[in-house]
N, C-alpha and C. Protein backbone atom coordinates (compact mmCIF):
# COMPACT_ATOMS: atom_id res chain seq x y z
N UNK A 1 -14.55 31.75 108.61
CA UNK A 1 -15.36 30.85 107.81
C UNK A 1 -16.73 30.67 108.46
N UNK A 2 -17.79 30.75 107.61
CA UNK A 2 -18.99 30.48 108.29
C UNK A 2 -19.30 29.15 108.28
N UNK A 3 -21.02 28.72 107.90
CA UNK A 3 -21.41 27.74 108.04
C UNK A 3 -21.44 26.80 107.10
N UNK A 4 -22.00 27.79 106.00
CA UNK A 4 -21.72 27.07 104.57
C UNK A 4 -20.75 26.88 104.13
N UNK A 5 -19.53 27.66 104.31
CA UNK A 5 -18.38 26.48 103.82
C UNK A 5 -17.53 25.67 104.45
N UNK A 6 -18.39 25.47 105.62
CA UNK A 6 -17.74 24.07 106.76
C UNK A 6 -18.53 23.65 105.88
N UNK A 7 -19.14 23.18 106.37
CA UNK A 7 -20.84 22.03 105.59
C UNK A 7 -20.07 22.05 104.07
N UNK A 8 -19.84 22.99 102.99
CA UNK A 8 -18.79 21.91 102.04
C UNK A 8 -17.89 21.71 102.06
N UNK A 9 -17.38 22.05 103.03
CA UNK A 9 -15.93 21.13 103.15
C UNK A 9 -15.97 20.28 103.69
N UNK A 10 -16.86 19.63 104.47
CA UNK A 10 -17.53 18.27 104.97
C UNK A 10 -18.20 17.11 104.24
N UNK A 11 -18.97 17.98 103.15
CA UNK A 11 -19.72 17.04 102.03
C UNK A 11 -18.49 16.62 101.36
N UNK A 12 -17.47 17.64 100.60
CA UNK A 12 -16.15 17.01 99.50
C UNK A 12 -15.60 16.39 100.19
N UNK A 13 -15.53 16.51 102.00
CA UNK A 13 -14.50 15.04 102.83
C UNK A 13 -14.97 14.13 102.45
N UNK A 14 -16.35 13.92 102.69
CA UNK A 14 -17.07 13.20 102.20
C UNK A 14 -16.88 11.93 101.10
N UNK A 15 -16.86 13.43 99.92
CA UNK A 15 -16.88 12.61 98.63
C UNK A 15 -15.46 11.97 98.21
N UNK A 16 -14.60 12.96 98.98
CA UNK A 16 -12.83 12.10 98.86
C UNK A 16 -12.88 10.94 99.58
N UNK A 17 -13.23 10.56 100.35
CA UNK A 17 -13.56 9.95 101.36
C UNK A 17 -14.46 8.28 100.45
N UNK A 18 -15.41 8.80 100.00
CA UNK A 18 -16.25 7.63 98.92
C UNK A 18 -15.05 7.48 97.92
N UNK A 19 -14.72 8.46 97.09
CA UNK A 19 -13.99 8.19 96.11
C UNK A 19 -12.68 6.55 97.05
N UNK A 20 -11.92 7.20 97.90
CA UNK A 20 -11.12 5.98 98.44
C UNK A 20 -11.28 4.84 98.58
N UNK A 21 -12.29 4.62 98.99
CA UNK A 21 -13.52 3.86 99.29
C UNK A 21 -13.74 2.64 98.09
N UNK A 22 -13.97 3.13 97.10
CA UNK A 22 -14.01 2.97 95.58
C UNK A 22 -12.91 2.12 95.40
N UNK A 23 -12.06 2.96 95.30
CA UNK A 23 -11.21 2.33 94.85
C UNK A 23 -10.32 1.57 95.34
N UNK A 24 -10.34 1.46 97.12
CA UNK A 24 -9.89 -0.02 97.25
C UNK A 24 -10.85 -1.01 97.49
N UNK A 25 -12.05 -0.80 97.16
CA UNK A 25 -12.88 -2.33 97.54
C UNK A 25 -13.74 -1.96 96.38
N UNK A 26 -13.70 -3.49 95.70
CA UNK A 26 -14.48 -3.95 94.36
C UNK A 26 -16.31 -3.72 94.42
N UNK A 27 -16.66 -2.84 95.21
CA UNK A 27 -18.12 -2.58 95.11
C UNK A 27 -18.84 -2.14 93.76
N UNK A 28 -18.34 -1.33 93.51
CA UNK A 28 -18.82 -0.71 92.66
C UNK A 28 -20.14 0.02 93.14
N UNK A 29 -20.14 0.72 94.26
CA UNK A 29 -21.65 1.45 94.24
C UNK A 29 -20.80 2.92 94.77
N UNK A 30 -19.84 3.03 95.50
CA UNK A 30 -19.63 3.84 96.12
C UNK A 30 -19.54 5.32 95.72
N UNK A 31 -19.05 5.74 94.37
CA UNK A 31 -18.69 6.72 93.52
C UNK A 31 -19.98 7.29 93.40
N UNK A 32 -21.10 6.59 93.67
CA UNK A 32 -22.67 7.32 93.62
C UNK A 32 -22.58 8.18 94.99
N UNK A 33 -22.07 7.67 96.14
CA UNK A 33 -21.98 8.45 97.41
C UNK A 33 -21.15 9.62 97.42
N UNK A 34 -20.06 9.79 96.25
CA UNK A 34 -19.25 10.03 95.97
C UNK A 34 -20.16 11.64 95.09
N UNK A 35 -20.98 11.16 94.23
CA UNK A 35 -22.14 11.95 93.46
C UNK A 35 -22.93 12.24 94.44
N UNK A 36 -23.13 12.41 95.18
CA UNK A 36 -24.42 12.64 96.25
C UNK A 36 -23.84 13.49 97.19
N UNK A 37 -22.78 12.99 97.56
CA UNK A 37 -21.54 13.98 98.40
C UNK A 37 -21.36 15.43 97.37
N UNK A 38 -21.12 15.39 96.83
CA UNK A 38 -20.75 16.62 96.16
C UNK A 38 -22.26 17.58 95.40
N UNK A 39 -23.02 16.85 95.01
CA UNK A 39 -24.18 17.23 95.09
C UNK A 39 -24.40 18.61 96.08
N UNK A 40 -24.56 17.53 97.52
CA UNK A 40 -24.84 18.35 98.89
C UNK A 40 -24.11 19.43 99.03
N UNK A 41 -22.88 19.48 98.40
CA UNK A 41 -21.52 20.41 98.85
C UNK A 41 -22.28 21.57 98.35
N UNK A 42 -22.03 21.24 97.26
CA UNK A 42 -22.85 22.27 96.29
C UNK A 42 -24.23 23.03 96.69
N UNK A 43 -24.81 22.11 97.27
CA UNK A 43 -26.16 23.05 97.75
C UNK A 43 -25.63 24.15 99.69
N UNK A 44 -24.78 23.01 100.11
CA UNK A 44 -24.09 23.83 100.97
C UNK A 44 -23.36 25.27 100.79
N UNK A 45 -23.14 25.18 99.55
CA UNK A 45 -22.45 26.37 99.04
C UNK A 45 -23.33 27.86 98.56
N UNK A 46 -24.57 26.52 98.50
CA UNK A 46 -25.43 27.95 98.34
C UNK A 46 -26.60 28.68 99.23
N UNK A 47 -26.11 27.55 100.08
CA UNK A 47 -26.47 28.27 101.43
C UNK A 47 -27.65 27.54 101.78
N UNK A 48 -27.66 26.40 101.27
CA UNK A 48 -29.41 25.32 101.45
C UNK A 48 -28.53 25.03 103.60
N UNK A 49 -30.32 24.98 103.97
CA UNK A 49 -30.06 24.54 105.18
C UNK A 49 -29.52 22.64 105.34
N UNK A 50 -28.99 22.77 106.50
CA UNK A 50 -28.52 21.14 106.71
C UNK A 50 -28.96 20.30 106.44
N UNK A 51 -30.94 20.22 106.49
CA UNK A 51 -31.69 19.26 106.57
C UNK A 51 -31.90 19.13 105.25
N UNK A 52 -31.69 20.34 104.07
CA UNK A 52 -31.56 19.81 102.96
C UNK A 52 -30.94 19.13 102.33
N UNK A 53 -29.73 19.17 102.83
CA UNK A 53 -28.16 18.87 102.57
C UNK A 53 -28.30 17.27 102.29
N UNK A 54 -28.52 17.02 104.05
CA UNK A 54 -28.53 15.62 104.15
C UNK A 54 -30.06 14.89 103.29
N UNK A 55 -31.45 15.30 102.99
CA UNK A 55 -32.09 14.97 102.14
C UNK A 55 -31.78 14.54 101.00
N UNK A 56 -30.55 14.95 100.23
CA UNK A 56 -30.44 15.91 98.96
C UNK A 56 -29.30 14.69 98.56
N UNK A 57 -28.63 14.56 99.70
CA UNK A 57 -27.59 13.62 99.74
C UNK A 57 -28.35 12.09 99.72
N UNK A 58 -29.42 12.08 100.37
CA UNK A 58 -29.93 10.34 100.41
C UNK A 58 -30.77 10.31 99.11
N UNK A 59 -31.52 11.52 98.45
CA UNK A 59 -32.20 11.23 97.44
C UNK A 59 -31.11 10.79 96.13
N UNK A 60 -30.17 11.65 96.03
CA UNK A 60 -29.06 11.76 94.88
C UNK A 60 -28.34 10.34 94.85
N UNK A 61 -28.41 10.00 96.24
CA UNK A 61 -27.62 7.95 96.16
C UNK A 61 -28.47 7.23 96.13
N UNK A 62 -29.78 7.29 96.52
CA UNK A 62 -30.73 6.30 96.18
C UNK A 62 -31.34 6.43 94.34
N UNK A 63 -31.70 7.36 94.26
CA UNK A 63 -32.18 7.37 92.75
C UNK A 63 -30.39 7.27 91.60
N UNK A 64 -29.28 7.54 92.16
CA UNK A 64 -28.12 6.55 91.53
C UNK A 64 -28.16 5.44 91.73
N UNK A 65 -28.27 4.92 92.60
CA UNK A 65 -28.11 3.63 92.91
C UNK A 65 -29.23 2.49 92.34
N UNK A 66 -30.61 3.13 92.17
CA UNK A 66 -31.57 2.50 91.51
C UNK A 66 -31.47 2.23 90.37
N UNK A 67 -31.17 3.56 89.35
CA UNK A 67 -31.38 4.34 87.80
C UNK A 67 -30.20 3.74 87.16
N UNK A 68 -28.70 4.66 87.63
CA UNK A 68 -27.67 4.33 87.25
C UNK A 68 -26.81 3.45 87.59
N UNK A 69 -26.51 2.80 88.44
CA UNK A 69 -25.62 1.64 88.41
C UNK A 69 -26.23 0.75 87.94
N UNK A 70 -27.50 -0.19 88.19
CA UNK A 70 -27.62 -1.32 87.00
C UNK A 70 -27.36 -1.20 85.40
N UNK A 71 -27.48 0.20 84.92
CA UNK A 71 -27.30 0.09 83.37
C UNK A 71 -25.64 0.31 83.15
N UNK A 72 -24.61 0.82 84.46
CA UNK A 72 -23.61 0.89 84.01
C UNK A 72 -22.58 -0.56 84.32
N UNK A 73 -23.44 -1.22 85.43
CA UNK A 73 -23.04 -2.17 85.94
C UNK A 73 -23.62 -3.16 84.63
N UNK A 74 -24.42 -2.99 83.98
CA UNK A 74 -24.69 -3.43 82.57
C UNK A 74 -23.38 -3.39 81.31
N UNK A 75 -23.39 -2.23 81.23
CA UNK A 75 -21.98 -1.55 80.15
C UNK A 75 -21.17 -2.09 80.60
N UNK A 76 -20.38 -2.24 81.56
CA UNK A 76 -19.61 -2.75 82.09
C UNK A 76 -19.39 -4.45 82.59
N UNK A 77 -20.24 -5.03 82.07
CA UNK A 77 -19.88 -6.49 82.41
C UNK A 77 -20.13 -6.72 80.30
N UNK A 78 -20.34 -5.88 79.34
CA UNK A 78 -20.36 -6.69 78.75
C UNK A 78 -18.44 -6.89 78.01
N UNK A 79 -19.19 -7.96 77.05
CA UNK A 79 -17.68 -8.62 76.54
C UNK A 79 -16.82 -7.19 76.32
N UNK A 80 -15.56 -7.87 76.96
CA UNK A 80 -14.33 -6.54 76.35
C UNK A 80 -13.24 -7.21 75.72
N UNK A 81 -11.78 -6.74 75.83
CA UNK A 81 -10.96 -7.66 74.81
C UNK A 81 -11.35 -9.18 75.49
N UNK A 82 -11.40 -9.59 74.34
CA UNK A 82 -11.66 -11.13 74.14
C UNK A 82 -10.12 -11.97 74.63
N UNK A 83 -10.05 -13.14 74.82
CA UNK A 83 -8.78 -13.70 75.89
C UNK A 83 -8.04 -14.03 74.22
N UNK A 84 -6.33 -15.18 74.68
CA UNK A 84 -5.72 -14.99 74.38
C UNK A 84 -6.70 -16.76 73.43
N UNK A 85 -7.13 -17.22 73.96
CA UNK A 85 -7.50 -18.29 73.83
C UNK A 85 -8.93 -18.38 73.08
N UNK A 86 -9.50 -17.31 73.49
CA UNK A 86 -11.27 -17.01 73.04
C UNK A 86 -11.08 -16.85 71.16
N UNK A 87 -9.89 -16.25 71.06
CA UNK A 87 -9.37 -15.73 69.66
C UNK A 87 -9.42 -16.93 69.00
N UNK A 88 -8.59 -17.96 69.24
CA UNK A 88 -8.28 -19.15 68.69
C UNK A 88 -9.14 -20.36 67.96
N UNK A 89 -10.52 -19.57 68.50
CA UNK A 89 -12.10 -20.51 68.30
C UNK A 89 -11.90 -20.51 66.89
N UNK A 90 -12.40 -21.84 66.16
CA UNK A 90 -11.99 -22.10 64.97
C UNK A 90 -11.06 -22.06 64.09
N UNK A 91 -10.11 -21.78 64.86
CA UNK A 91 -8.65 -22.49 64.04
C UNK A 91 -8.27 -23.80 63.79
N UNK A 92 -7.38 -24.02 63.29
CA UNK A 92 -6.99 -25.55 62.90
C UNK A 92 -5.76 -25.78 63.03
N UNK A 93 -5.29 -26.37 64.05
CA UNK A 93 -3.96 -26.92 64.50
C UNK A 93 -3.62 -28.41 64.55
N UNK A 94 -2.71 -28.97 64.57
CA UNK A 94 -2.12 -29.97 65.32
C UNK A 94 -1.79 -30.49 66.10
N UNK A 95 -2.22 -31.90 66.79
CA UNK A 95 -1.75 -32.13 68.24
C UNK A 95 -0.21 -32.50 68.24
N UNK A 96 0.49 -32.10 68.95
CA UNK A 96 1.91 -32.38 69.22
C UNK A 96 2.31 -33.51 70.01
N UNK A 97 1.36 -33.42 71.12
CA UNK A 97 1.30 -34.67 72.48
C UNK A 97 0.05 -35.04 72.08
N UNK A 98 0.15 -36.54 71.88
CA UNK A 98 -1.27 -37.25 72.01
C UNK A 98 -2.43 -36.86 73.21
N UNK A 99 -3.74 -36.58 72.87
CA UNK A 99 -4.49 -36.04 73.56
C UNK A 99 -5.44 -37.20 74.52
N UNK A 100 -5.28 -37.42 75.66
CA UNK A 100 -5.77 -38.57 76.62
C UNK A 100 -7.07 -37.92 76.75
N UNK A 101 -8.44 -38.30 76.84
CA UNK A 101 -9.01 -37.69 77.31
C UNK A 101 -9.25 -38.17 78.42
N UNK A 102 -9.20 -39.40 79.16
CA UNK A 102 -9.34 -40.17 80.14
C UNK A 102 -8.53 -39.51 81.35
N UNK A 103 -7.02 -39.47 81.02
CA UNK A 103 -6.48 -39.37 81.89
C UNK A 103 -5.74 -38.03 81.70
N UNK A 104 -6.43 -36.87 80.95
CA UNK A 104 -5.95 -35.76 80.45
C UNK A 104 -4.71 -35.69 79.67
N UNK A 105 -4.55 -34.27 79.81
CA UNK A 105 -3.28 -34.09 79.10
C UNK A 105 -3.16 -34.21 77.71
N UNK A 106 -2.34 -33.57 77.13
CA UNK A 106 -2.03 -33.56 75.32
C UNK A 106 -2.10 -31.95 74.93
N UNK A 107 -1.41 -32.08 74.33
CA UNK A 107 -1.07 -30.69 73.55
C UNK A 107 -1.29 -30.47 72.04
N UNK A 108 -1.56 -29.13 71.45
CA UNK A 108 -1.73 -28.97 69.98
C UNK A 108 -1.21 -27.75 70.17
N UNK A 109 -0.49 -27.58 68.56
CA UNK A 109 0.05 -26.18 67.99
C UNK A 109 -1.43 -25.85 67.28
N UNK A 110 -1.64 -24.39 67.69
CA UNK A 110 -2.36 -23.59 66.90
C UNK A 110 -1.47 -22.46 66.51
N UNK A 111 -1.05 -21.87 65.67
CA UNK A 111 -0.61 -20.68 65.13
C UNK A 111 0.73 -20.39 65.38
N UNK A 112 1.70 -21.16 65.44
CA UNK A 112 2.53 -21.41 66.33
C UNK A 112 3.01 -21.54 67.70
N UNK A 113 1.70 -21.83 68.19
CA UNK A 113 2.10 -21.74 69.52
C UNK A 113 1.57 -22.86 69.97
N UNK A 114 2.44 -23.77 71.27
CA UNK A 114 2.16 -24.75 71.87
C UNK A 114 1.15 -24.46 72.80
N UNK A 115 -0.19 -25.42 72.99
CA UNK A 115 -1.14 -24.91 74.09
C UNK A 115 -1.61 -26.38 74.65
N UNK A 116 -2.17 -26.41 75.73
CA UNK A 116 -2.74 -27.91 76.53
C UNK A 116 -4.04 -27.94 75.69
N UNK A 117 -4.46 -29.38 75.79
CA UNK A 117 -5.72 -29.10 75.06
C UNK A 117 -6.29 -30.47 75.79
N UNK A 118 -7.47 -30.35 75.34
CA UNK A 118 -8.43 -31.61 76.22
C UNK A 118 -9.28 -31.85 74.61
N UNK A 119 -10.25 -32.93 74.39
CA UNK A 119 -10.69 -33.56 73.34
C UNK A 119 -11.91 -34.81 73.79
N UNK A 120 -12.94 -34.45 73.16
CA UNK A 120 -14.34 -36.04 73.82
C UNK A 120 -13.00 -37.24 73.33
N UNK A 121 -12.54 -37.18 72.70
CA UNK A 121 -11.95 -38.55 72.14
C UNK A 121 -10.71 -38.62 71.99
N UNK A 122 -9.56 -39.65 72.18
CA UNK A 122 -8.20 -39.75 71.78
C UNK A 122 -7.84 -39.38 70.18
N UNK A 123 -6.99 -38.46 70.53
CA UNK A 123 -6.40 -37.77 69.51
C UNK A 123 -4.71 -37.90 69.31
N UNK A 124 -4.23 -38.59 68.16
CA UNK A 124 -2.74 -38.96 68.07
C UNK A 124 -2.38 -37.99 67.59
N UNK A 125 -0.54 -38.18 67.91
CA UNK A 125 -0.04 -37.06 67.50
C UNK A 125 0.29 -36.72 65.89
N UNK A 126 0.20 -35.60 65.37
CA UNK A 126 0.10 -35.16 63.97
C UNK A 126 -1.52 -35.20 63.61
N UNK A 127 -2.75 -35.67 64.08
CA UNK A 127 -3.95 -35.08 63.99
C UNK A 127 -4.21 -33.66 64.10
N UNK A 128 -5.13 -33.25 62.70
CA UNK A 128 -5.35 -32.25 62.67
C UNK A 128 -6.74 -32.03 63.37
N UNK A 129 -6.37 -30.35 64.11
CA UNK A 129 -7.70 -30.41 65.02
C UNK A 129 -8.61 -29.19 64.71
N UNK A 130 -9.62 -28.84 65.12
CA UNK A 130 -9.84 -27.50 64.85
C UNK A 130 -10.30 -27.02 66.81
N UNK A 131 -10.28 -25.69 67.24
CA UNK A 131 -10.05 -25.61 68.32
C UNK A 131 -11.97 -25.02 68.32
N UNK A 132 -12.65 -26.03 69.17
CA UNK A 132 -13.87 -24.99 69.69
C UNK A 132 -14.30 -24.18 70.54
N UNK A 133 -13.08 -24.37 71.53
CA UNK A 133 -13.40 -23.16 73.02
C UNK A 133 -12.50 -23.82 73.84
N UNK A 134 -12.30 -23.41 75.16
CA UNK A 134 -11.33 -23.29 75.42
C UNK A 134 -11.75 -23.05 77.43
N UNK A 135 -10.84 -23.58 77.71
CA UNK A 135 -11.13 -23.54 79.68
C UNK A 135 -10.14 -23.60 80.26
N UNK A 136 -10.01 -22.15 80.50
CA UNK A 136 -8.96 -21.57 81.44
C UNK A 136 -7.65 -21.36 80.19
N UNK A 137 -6.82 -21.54 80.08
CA UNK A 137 -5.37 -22.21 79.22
C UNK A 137 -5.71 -23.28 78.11
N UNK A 138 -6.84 -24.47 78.75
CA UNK A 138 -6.67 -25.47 77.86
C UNK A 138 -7.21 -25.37 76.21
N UNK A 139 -7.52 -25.96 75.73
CA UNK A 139 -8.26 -25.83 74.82
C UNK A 139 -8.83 -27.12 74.41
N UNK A 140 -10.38 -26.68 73.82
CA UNK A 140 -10.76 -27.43 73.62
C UNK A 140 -10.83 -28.24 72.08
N UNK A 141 -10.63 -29.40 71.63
CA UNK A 141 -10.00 -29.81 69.96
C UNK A 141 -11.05 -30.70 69.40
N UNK A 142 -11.52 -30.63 68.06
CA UNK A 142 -12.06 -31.82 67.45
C UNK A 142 -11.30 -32.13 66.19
N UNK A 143 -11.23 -33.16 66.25
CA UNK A 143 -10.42 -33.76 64.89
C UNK A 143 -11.34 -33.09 64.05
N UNK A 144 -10.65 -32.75 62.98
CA UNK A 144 -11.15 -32.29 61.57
C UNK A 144 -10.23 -33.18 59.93
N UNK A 145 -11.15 -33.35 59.12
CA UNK A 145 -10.95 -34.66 57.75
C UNK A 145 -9.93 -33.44 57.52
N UNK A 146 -9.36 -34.18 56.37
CA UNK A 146 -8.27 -33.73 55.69
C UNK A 146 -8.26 -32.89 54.86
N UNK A 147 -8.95 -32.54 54.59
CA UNK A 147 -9.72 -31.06 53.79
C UNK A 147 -9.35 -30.40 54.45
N UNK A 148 -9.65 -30.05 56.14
CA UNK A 148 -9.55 -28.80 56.20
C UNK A 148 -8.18 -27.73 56.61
């Protein structure tokens, strides 16, 4: 084996190496080192000298790291499935347990299902509520007239 394919088999340690990396710690930048690593391999393979290698490798993670991770780190934080609770926004249920707001606690059926709920105001039981959002499990209720 010569030189060039030590040097990529050093860059893909490399990039196996980032890839691991990745995926046990929540960074999210590493998979660019990961792109930059293999990059280099590649130019190793074609016989680019070392000093390119390693150039080639800091340009390829810095211009990822600038360019592409904020817009994917973008894609990626926006909304995805919506919670079990986020769904529930504007429904209309019933409180089951009178709703304290003082001293918490109280419950309402939405859709058949029993959930905790919190309320600005005391809410008795058999009030109909409609649900506006929701924190953590609880949910949040406003009485709604008899219409609805």
């Amino acid at each position: 084996m010569d030189f060039t394919s030590n040097a990529s088999w050093c860059w893909v340690g490399v990039a196996v190496l980032a890839v691991l990396v990745e995926i046990i710690t929540p960074s999210f930048g590493w998979i660019f080192a990961t792109l930059a690593a293999l990059c280099s391999a590649l130019a190793a393979l074609v016989g680019a000298p070392l000093a390119l290698q390693v150039m080639l490798f800091a340009v390829v993670l810095l211009v990822s790291l600038v360019l592409l991770r904020p817009r994917m780190v973008h894609k990626l934080g926006a909304p995805g499935v919506p919670t079990r609770t986020a769904a529930l926004v504007g429904k209309v249920g019933e409180v089951s347990v009178a709703i304290d707001p003082v001293g918490g606690g109280g419950r309402v059926n939405v859709d058949g299902e029993d959930w905790a709920a919190r309320s600005a105001s005391s809410l008795a039981q058999g009030t109909r509520v409609r649900v506006t959002g929701a924190d953590g499990i609880a949910l949040q209720v406003e009485p709604v007239g008899p219409t609805a």
